[in-house]
PDB file of N, CA and C in Angstrom:
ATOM      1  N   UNK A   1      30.251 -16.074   9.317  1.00  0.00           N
ATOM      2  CA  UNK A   1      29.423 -14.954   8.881  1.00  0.00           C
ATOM      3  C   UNK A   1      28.046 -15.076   9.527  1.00  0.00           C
ATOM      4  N   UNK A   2      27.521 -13.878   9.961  1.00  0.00           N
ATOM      5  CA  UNK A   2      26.364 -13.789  10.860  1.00  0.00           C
ATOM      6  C   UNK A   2      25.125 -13.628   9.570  1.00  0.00           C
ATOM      7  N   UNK A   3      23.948 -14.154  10.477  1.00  0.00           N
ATOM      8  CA  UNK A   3      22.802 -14.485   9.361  1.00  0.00           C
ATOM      9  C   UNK A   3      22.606 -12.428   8.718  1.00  0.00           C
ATOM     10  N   UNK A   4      22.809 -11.821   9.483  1.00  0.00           N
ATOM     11  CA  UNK A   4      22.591 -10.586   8.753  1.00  0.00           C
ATOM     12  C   UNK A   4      23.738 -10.199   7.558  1.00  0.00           C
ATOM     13  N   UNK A   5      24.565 -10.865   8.246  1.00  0.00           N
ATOM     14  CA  UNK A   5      25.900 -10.400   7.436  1.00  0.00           C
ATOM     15  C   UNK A   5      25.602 -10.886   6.175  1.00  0.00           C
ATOM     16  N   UNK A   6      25.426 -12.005   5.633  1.00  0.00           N
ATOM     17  CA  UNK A   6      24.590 -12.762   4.658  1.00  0.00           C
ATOM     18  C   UNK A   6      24.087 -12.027   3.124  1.00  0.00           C
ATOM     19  N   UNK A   7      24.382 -12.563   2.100  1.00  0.00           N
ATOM     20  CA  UNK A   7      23.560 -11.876   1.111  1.00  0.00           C
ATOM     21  C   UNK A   7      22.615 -12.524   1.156  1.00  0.00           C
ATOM     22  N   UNK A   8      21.043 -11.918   1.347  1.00  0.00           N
ATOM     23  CA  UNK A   8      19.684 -12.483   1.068  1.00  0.00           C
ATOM     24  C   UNK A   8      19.315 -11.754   0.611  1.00  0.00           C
ATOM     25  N   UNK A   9      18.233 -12.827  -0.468  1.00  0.00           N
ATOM     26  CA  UNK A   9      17.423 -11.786  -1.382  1.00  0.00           C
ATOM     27  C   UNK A   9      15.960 -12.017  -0.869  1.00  0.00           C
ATOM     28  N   UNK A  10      14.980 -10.985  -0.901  1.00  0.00           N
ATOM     29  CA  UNK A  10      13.894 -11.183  -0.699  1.00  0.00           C
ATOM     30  C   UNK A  10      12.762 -11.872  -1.751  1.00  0.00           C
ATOM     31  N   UNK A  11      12.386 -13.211  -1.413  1.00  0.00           N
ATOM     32  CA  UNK A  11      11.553 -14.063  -3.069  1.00  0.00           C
ATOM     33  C   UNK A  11      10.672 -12.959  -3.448  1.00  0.00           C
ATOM     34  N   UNK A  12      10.224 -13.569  -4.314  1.00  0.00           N
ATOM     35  CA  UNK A  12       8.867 -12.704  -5.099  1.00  0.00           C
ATOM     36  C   UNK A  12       7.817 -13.603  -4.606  1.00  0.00           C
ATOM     37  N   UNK A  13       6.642 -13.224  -4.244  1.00  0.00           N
ATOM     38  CA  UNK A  13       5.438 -13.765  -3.990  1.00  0.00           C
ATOM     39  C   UNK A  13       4.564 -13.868  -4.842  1.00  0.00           C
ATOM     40  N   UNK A  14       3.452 -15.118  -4.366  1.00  0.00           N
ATOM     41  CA  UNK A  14       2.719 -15.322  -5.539  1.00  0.00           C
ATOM     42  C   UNK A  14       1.212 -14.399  -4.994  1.00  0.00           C
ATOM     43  N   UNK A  15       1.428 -14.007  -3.557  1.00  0.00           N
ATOM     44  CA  UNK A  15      -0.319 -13.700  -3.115  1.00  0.00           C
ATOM     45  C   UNK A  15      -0.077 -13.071  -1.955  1.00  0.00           C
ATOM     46  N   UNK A  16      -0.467 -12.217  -1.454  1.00  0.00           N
ATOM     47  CA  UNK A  16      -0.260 -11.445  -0.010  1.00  0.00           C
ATOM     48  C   UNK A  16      -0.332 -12.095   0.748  1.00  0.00           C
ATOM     49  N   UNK A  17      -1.247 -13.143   1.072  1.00  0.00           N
ATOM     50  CA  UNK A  17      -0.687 -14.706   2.380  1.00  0.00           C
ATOM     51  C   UNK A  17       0.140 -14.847   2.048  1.00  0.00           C
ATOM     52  N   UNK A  18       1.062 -15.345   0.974  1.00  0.00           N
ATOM     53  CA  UNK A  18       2.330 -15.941   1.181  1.00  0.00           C
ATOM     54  C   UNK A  18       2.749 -14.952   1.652  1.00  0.00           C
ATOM     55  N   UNK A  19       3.261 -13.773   1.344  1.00  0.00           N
ATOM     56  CA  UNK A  19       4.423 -12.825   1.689  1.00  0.00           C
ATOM     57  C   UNK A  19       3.783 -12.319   3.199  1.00  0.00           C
ATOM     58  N   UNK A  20       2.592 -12.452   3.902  1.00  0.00           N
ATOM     59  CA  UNK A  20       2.672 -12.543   5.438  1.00  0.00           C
ATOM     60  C   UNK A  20       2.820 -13.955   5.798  1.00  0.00           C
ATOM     61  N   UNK A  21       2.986 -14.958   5.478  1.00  0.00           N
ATOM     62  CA  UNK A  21       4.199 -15.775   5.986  1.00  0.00           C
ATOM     63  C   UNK A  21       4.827 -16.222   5.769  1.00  0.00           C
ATOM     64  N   UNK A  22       5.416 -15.616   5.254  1.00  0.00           N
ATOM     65  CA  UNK A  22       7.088 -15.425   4.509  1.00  0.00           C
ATOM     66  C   UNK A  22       7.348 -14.129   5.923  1.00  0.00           C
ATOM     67  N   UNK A  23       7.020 -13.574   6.288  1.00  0.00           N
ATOM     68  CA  UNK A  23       7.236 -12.191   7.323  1.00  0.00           C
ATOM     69  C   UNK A  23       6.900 -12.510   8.694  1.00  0.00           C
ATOM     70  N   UNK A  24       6.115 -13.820   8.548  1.00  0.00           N
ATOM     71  CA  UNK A  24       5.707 -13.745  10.284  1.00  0.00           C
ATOM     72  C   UNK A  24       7.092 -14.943  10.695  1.00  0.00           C
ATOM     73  N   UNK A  25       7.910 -15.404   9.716  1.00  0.00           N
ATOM     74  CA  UNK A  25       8.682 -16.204  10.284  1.00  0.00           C
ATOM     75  C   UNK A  25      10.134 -15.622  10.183  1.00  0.00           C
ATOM     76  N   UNK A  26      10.588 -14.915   9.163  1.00  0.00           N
ATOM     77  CA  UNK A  26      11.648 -13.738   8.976  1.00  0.00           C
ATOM     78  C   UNK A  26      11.475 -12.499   9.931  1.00  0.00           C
ATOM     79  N   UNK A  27      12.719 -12.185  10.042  1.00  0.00           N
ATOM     80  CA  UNK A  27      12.909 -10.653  10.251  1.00  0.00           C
ATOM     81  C   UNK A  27      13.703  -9.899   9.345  1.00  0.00           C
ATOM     82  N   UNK A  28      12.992  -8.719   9.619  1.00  0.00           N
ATOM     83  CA  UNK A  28      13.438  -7.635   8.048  1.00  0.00           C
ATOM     84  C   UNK A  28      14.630  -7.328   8.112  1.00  0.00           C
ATOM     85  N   UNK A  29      15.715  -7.415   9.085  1.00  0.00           N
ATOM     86  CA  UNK A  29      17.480  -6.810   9.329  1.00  0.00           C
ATOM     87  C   UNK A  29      17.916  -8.593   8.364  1.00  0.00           C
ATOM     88  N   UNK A  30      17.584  -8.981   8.447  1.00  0.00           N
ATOM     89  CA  UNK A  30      18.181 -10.470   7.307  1.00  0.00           C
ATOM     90  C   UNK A  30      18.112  -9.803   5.787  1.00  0.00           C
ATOM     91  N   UNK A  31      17.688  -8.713   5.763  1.00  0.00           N
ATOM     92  CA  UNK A  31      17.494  -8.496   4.711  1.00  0.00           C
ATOM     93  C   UNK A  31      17.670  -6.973   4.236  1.00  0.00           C
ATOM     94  N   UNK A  32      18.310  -6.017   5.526  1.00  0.00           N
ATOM     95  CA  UNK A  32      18.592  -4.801   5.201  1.00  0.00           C
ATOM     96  C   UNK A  32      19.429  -4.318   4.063  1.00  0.00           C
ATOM     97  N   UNK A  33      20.420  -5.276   3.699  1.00  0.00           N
ATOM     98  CA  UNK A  33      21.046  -4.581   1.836  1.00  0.00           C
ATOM     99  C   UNK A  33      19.885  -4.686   1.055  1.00  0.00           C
ATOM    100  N   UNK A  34      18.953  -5.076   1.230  1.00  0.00           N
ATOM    101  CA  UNK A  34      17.916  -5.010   0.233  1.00  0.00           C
ATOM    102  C   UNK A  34      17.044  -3.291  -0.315  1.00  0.00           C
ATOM    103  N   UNK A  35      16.772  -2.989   1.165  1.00  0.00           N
ATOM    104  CA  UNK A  35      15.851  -2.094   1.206  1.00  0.00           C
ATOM    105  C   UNK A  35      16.519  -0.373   1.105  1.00  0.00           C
ATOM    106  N   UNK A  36      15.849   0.248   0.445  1.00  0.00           N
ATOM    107  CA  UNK A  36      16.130   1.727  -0.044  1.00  0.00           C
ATOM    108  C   UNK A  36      15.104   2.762   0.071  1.00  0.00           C
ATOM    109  N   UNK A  37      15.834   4.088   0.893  1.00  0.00           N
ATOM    110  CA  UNK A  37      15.026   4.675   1.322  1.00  0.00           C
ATOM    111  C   UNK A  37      13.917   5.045   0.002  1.00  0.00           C
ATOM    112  N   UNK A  38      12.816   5.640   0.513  1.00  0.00           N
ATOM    113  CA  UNK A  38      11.729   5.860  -0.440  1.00  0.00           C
ATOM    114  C   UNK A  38      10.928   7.500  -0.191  1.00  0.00           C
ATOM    115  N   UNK A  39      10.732   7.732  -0.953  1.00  0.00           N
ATOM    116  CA  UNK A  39       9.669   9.452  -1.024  1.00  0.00           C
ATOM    117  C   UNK A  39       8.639   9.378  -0.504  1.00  0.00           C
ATOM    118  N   UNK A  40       7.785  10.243   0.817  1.00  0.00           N
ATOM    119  CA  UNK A  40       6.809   9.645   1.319  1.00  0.00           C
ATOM    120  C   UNK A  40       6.211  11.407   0.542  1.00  0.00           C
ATOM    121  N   UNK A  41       5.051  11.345   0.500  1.00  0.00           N
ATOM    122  CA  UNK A  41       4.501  12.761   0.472  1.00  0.00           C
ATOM    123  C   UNK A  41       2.635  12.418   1.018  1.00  0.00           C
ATOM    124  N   UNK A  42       3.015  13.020   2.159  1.00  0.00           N
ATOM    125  CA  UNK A  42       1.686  13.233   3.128  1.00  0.00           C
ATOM    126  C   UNK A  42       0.302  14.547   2.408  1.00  0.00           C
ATOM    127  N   UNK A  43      -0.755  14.078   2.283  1.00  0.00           N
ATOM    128  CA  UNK A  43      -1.490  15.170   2.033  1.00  0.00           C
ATOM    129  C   UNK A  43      -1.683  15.936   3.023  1.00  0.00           C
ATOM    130  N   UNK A  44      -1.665  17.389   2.242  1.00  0.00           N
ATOM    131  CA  UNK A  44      -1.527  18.890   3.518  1.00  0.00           C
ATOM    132  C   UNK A  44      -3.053  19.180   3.356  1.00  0.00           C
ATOM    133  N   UNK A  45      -3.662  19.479   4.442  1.00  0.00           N
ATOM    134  CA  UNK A  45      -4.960  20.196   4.975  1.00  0.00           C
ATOM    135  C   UNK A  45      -5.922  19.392   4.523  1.00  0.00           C
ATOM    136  N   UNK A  46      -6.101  17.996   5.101  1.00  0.00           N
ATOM    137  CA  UNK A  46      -7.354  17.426   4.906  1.00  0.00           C
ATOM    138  C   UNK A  46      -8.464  17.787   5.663  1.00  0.00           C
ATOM    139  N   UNK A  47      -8.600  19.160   6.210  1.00  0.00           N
ATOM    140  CA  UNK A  47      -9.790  19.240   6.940  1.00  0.00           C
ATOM    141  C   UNK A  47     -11.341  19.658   6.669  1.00  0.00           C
ATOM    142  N   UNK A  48     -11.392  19.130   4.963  1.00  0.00           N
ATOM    143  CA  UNK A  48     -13.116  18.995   4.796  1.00  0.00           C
ATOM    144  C   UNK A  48     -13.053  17.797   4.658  1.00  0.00           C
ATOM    145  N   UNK A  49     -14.141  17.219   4.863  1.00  0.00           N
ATOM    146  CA  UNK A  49     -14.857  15.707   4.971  1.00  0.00           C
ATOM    147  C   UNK A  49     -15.914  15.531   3.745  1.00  0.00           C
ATOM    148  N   UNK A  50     -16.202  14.814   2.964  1.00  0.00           N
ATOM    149  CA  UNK A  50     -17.349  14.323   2.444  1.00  0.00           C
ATOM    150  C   UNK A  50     -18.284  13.280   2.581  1.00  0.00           C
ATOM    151  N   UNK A  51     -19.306  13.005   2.527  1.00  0.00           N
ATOM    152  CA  UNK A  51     -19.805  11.856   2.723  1.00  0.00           C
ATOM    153  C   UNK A  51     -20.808  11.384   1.812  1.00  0.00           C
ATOM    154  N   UNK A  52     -20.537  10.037   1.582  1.00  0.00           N
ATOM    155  CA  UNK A  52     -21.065   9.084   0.162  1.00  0.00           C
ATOM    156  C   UNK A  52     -21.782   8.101   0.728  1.00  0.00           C
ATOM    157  N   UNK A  53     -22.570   7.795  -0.156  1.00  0.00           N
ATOM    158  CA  UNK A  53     -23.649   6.687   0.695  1.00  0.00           C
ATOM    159  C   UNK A  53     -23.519   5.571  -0.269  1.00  0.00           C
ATOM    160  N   UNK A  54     -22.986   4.338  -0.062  1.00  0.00           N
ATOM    161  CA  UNK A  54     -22.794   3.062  -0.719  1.00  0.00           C
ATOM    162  C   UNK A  54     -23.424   1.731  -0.676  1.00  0.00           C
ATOM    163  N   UNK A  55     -24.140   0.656  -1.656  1.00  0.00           N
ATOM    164  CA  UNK A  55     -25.022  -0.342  -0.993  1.00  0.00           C
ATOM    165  C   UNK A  55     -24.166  -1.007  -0.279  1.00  0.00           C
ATOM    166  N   UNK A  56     -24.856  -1.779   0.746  1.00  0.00           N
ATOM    167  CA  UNK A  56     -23.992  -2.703   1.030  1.00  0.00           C
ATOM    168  C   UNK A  56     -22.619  -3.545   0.845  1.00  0.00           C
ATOM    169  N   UNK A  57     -23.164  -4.258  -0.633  1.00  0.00           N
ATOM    170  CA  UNK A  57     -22.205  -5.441  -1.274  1.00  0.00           C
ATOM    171  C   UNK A  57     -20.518  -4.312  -1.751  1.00  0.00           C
ATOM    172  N   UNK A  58     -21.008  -3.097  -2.350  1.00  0.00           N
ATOM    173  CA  UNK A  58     -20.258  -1.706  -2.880  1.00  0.00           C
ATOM    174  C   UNK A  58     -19.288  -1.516  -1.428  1.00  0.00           C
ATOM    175  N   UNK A  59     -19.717  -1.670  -0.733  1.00  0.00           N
ATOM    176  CA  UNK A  59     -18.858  -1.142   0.530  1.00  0.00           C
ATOM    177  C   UNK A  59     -18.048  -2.290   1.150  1.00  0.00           C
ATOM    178  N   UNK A  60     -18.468  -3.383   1.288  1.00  0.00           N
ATOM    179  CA  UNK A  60     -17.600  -4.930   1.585  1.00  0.00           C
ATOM    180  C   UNK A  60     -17.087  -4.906   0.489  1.00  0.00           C
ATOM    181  N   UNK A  61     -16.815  -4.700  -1.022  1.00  0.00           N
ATOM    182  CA  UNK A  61     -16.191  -4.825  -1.735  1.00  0.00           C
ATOM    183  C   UNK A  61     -14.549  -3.681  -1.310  1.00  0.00           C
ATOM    184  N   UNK A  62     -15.226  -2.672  -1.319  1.00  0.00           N
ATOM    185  CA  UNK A  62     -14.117  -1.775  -0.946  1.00  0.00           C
ATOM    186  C   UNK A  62     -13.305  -1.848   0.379  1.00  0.00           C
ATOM    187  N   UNK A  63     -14.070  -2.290   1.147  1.00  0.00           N
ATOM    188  CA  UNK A  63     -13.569  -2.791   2.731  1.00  0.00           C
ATOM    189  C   UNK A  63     -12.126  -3.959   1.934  1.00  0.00           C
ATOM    190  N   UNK A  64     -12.497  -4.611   1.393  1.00  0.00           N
ATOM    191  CA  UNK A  64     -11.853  -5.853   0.913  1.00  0.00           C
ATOM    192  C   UNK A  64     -10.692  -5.491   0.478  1.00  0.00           C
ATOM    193  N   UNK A  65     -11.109  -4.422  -0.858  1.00  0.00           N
ATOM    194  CA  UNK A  65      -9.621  -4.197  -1.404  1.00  0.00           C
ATOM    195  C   UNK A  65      -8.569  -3.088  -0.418  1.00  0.00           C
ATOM    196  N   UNK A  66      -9.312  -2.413   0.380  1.00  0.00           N
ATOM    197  CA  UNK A  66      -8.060  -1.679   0.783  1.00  0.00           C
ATOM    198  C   UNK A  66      -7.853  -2.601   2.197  1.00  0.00           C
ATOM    199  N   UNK A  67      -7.972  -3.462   2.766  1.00  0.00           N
ATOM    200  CA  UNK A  67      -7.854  -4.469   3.610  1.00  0.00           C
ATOM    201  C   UNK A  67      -6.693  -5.179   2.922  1.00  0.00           C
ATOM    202  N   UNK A  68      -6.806  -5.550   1.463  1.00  0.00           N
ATOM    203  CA  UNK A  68      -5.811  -5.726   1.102  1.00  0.00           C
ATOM    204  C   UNK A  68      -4.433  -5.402   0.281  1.00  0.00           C
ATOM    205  N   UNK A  69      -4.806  -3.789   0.580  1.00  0.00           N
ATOM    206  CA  UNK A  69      -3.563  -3.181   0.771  1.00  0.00           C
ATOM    207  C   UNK A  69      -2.925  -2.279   2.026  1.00  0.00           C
ATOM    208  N   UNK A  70      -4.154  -3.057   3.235  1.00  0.00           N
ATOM    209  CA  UNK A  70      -3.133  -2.764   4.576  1.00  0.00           C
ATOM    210  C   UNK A  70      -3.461  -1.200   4.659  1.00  0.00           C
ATOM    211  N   UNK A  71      -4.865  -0.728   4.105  1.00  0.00           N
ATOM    212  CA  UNK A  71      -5.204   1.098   4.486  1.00  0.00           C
ATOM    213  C   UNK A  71      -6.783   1.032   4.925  1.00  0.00           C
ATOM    214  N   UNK A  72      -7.134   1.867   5.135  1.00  0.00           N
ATOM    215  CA  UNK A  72      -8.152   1.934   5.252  1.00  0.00           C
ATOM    216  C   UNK A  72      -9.198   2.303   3.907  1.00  0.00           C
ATOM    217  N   UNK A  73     -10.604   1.965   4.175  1.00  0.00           N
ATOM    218  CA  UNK A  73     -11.608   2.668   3.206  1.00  0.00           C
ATOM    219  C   UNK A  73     -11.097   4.031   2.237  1.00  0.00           C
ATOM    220  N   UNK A  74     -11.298   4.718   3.467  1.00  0.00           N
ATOM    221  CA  UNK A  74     -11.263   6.228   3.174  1.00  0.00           C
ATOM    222  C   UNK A  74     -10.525   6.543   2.230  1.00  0.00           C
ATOM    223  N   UNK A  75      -8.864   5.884   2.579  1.00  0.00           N
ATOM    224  CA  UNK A  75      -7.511   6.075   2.121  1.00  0.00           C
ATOM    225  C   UNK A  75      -7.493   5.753   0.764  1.00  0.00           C
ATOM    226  N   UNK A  76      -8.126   4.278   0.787  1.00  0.00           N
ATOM    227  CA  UNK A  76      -7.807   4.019  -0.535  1.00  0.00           C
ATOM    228  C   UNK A  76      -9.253   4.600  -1.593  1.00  0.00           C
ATOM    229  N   UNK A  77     -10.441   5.260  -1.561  1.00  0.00           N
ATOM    230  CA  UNK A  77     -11.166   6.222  -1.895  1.00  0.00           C
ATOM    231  C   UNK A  77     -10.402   7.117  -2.007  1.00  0.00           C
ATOM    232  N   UNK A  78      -9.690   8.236  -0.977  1.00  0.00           N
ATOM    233  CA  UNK A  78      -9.031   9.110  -1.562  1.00  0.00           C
ATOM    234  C   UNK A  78      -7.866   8.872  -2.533  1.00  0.00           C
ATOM    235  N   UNK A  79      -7.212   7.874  -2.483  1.00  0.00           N
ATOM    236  CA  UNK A  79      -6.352   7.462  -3.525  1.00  0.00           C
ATOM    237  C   UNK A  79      -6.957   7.654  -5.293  1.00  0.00           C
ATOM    238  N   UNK A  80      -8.076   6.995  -5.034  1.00  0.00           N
ATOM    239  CA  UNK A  80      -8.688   6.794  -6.397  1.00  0.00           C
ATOM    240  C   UNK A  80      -8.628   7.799  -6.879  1.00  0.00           C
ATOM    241  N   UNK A  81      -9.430   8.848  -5.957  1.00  0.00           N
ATOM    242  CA  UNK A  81      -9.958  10.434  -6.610  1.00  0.00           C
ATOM    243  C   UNK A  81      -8.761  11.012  -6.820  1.00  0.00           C
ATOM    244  N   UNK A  82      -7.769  10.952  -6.506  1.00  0.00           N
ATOM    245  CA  UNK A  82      -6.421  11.518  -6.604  1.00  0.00           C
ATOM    246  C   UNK A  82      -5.611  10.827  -8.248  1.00  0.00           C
ATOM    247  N   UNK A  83      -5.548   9.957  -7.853  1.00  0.00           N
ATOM    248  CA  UNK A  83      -5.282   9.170  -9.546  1.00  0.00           C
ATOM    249  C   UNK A  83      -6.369   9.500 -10.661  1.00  0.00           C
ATOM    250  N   UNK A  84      -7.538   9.471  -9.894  1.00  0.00           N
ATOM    251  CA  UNK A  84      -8.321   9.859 -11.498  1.00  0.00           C
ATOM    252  C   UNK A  84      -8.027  11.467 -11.765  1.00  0.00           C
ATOM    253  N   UNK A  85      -8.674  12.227 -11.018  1.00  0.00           N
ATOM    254  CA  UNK A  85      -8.647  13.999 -11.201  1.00  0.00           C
ATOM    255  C   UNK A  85      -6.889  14.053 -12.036  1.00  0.00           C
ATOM    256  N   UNK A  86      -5.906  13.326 -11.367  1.00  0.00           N
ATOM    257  CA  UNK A  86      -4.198  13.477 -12.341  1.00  0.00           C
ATOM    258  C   UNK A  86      -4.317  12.975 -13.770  1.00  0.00           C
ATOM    259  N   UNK A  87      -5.286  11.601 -14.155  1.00  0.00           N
ATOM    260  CA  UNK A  87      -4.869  11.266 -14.856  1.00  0.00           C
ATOM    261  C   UNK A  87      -6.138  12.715 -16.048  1.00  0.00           C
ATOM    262  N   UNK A  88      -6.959  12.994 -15.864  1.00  0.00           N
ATOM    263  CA  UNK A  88      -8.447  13.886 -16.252  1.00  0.00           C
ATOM    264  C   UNK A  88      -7.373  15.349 -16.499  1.00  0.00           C
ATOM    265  N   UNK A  89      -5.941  15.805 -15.937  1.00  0.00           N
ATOM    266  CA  UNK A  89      -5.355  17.054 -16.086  1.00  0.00           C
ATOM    267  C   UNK A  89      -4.395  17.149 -17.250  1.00  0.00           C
ATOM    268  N   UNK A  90      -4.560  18.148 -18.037  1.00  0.00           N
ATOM    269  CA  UNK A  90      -3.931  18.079 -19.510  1.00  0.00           C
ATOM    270  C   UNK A  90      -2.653  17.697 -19.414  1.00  0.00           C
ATOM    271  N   UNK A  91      -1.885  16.764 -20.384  1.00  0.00           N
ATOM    272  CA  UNK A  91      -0.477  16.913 -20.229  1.00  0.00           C
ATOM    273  C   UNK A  91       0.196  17.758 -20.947  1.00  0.00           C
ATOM    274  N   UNK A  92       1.444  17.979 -20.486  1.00  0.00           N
ATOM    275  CA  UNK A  92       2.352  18.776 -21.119  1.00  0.00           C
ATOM    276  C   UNK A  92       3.060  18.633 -21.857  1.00  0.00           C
ATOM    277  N   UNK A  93       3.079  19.153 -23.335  1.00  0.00           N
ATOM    278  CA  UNK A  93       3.815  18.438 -24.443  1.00  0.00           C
ATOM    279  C   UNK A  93       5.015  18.512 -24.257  1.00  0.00           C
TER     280      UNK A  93
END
């Protein structure tokens, strides 16, 4: 039986270093029964811009966290405003 052929499971990680190297020494077909397609939904007509002015330490902080989720600033700012304004909209009984 070939290493793909293989049942592997992918571990659970304790910290985003581990799981990039856990990845820089694997390849992801060792592990294709694992993975399932997923829903992507792209935002339509981002073409106004805003601009925010942040101190320093406020902006390396944010650099940081979406650095460590692999997006950019912006992205993960627009994320926020997107989760808050959903969670701020009445629900439906």
């Amino acid at each position: 039986m070939s290493r793909r052929q293989e049942s592997r499971r992918i571990p659970e990680f304790n910290s985003v270093e581990e799981e990039a190297e856990f990845w820089d020494t694997h390849d992801t077909t060792e592990f294709e029964n694992e993975f399932r397609p997923v829903k992507v939904r792209f935002a339509q007509n981002l073409s106004e811009g805003l601009t925010i002015r942040l101190d320093p330490e406020t902006l390396s902080k944010l650099r940081q966290k979406a650095h460590e989720q692999g997006i950019g600033p912006s992205t993960l700012i627009r994320m926020w405003v997107m989760e808050h304004l959903r969670s701020e909209e009445p629900r439906s009984a």
